[in-house]
C-alpha atoms as a PDB file:
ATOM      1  CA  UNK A   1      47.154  30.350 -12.831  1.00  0.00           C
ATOM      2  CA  UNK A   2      46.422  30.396  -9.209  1.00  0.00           C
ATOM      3  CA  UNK A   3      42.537  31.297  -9.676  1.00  0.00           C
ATOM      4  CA  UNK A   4      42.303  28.520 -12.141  1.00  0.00           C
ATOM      5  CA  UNK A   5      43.735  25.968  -8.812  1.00  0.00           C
ATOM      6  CA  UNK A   6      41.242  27.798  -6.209  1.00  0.00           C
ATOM      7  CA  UNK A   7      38.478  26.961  -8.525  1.00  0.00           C
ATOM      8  CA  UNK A   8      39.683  23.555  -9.303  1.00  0.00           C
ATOM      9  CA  UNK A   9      39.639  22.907  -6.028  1.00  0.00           C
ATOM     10  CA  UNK A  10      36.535  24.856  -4.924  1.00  0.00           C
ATOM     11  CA  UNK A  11      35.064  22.173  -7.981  1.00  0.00           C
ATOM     12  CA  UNK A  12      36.390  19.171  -6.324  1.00  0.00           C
ATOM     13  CA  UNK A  13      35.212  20.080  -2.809  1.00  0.00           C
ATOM     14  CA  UNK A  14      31.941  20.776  -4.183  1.00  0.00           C
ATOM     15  CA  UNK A  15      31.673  17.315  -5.699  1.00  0.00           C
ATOM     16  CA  UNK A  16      32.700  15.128  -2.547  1.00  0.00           C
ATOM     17  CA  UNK A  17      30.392  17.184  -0.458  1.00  0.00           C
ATOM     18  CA  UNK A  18      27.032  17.838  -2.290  1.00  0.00           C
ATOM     19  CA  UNK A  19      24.497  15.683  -2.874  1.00  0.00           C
ATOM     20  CA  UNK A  20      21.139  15.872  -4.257  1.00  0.00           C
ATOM     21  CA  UNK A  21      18.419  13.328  -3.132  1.00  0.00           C
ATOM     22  CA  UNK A  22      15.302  14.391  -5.407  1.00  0.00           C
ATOM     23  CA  UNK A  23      11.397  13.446  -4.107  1.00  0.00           C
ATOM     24  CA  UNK A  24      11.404  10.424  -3.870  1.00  0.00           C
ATOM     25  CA  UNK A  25      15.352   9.510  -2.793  1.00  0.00           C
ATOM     26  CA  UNK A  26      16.674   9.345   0.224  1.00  0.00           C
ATOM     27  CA  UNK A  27      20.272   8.593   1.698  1.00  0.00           C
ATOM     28  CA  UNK A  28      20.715   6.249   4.335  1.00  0.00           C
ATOM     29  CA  UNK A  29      23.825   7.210   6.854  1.00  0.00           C
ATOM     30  CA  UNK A  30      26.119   5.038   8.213  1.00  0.00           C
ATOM     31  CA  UNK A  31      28.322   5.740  10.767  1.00  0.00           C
ATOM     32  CA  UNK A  32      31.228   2.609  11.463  1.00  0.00           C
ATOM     33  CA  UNK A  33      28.542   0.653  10.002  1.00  0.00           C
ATOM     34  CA  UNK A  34      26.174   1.573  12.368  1.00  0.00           C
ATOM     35  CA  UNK A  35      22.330   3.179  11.209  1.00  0.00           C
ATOM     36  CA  UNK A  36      22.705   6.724  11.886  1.00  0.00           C
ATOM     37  CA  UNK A  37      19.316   8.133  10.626  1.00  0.00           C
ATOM     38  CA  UNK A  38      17.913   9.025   6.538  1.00  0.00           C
ATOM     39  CA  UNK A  39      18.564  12.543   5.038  1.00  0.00           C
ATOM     40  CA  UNK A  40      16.983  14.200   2.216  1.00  0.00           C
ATOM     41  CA  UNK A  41      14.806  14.669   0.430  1.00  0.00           C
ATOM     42  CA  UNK A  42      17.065  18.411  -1.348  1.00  0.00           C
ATOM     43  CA  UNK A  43      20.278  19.756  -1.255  1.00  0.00           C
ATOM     44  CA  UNK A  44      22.481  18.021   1.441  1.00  0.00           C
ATOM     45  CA  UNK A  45      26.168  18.544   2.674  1.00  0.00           C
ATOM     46  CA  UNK A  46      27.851  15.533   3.752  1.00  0.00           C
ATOM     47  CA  UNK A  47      31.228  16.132   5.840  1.00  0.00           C
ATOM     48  CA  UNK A  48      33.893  14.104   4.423  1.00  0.00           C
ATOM     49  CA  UNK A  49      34.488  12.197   7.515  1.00  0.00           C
ATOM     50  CA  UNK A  50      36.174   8.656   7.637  1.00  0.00           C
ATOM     51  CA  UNK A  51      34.196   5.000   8.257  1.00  0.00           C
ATOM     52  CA  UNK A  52      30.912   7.634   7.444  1.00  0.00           C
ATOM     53  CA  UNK A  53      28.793   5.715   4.068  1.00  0.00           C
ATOM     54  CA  UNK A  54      26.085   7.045   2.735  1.00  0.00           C
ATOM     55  CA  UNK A  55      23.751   4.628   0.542  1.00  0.00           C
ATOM     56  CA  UNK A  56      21.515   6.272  -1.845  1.00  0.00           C
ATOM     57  CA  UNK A  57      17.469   4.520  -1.437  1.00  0.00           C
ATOM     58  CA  UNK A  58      15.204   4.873  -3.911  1.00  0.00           C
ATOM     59  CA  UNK A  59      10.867   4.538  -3.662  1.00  0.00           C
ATOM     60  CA  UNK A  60      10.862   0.909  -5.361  1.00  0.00           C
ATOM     61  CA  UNK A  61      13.903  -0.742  -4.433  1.00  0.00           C
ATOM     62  CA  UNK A  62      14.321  -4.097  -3.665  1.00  0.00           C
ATOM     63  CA  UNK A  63      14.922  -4.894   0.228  1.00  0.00           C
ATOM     64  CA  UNK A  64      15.151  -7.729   2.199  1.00  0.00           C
ATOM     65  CA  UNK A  65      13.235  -8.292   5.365  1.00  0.00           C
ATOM     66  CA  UNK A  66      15.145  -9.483   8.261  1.00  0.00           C
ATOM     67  CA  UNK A  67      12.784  -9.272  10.758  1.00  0.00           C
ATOM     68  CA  UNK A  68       9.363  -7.314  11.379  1.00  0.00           C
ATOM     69  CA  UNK A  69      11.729  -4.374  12.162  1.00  0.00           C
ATOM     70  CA  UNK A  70      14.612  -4.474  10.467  1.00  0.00           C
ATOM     71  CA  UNK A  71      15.885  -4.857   6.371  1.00  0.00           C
ATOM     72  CA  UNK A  72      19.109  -5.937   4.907  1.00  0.00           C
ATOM     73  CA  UNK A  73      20.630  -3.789   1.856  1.00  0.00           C
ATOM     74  CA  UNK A  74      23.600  -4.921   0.421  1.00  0.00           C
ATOM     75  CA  UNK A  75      25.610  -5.118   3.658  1.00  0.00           C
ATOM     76  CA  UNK A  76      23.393  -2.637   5.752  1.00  0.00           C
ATOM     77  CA  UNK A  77      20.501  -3.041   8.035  1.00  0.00           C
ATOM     78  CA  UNK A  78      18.192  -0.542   8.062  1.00  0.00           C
ATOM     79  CA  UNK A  79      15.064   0.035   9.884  1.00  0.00           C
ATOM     80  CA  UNK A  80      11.569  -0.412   8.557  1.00  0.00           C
ATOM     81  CA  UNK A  81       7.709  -0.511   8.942  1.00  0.00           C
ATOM     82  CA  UNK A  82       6.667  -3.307   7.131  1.00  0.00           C
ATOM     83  CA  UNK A  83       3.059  -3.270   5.319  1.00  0.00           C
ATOM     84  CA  UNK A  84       2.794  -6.244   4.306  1.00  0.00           C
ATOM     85  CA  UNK A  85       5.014  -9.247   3.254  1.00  0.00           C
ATOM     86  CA  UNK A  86       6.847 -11.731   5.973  1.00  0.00           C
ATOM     87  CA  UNK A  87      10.365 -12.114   6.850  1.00  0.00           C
ATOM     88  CA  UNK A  88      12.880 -13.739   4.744  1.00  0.00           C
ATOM     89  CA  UNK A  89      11.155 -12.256   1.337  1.00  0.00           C
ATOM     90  CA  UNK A  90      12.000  -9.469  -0.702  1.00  0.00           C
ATOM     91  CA  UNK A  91      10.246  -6.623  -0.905  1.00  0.00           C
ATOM     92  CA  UNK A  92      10.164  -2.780  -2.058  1.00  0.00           C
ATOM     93  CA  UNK A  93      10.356   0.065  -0.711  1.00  0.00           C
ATOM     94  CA  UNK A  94       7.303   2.596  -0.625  1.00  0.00           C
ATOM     95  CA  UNK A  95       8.020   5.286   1.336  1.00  0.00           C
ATOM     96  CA  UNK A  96      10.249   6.945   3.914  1.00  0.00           C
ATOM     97  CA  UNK A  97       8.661   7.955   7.650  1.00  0.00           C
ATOM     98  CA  UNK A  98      10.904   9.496   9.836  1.00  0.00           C
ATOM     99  CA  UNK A  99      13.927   7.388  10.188  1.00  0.00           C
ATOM    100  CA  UNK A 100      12.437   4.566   9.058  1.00  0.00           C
ATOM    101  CA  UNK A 101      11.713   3.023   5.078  1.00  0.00           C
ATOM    102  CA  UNK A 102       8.191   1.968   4.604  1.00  0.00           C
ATOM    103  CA  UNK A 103       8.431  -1.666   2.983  1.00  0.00           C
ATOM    104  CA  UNK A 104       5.680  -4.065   1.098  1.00  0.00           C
ATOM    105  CA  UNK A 105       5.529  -6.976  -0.611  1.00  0.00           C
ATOM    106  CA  UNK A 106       5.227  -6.646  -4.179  1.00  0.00           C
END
């Protein structure tokens, strides 16, 4: 009976901690709101800390540009390199550089 509680826990742990961001997926961290930085692409561990998000990006989502810099998601502003496109338009997302999403119009 115990074993069965370790691994039901062990299970449950596993699932609020682990995440998988294939190829072309990235997660975007937030911190109190605030841009912390991308992670993935693999296997990553994320800390179950309070007022910490993490919003899953995917190569050919819509975005909104902000400014030449800077992209609204949902609620979250994240920084970009923009190819092409002006501000105020939508546009998607086609690839990840460092910290940054790489963002053109369609």
């Amino acid at each position: 009976m115990d074993l069965w509680l370790v691994l039901l826990a062990l299970a449950v742990v596993a699932k609020i901690t682990v995440r998988v961001a294939p190829d072309r997926h990235r997660f975007a961290v937030f911190v109190g709101g605030k841009f912390t930085g991308l992670k993935g692409p693999g296997l990553l561990f994320r800390m179950p800390v309070p007022a910490t998000q993490w919003l899953r990006l995917r190569m050919g989502d819509g975005v909104e540009i902000v400014s030449m810099n800077l992209a609204k998601i949902g609620n979250f502003d994240i920084p970009v390199i923009v190819e092409s496109g002006d501000a105020g338009t939508v546009m998607r997302i086609k690839a990840f550089r460092g910290d940054r999403i790489v963002v053109g119009a369609e």
